[in-house]
Protein backbone atom coordinates (compact mmCIF):
# COMPACT_ATOMS: atom_id res chain seq x y z
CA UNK A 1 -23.25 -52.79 61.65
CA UNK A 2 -25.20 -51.33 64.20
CA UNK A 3 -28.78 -49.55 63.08
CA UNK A 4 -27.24 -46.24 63.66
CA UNK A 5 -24.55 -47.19 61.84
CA UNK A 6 -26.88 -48.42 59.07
CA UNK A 7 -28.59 -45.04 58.88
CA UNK A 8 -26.09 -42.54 58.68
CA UNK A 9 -24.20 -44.69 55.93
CA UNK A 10 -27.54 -44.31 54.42
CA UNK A 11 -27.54 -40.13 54.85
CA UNK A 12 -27.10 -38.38 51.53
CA UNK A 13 -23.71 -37.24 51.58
CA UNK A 14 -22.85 -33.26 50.94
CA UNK A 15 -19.54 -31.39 50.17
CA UNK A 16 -18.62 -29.71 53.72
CA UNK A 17 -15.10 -27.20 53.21
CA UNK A 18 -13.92 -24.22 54.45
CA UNK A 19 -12.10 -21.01 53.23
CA UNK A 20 -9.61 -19.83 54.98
CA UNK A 21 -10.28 -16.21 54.40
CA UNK A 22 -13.81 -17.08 56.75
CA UNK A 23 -11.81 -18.78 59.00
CA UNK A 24 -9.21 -17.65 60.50
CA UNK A 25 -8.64 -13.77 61.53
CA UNK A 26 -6.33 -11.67 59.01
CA UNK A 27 -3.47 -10.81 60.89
CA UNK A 28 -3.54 -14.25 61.62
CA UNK A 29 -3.27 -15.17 58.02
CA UNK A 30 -0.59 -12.80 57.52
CA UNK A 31 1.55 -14.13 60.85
CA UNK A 32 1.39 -17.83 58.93
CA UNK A 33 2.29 -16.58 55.31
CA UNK A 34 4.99 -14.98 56.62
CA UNK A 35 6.46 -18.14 58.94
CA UNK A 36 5.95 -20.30 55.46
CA UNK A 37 7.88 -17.76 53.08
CA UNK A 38 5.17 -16.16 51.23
CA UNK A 39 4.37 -12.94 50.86
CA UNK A 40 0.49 -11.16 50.21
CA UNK A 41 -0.22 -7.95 47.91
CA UNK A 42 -1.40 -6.62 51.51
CA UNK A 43 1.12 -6.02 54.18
CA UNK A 44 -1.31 -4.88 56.95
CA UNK A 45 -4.10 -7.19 58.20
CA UNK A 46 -6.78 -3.96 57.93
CA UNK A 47 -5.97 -4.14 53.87
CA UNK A 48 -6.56 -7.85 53.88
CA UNK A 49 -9.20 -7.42 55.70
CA UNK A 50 -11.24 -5.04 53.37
CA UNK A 51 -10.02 -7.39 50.27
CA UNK A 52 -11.96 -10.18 51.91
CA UNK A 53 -14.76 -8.23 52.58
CA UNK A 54 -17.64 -10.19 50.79
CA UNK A 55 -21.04 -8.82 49.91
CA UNK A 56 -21.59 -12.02 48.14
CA UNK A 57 -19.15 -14.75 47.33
CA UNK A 58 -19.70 -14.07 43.74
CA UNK A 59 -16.99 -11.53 44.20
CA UNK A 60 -13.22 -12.43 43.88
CA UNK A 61 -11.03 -9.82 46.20
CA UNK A 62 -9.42 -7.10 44.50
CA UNK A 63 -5.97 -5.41 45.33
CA UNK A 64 -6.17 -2.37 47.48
């Protein structure tokens, strides 16, 4: 093992993840929900949209 090696094995390690309502765009979201089958309580991507619209992320998004 080289010394780099060595020292990131060493790093502290941290949860890293992603939401998918931060990262991909909503109509986007909508486009791949309805390839797969399923089906949102918003049909338009400006409702989604505004659901996901966070102050904080203490908030879970309510139906329009």
């Amino acid at each position: 093992m080289t010394g780099i090696e060595a020292f990131v094995r060493g790093l502290p390690k941290t949860d890293l993840h992603m939401h998918l309502e931060d990262s991909i765009e909503p109509q986007l979201m909508l486009d791949l929900a309805a390839r797969n089958g399923l089906k949102f309580r918003w049909d338009t991507a400006e409702a989604l949209h505004d659901a996901y619209r966070f102050q904080n992320h203490e908030r879970k998004p309510q139906p329009t």
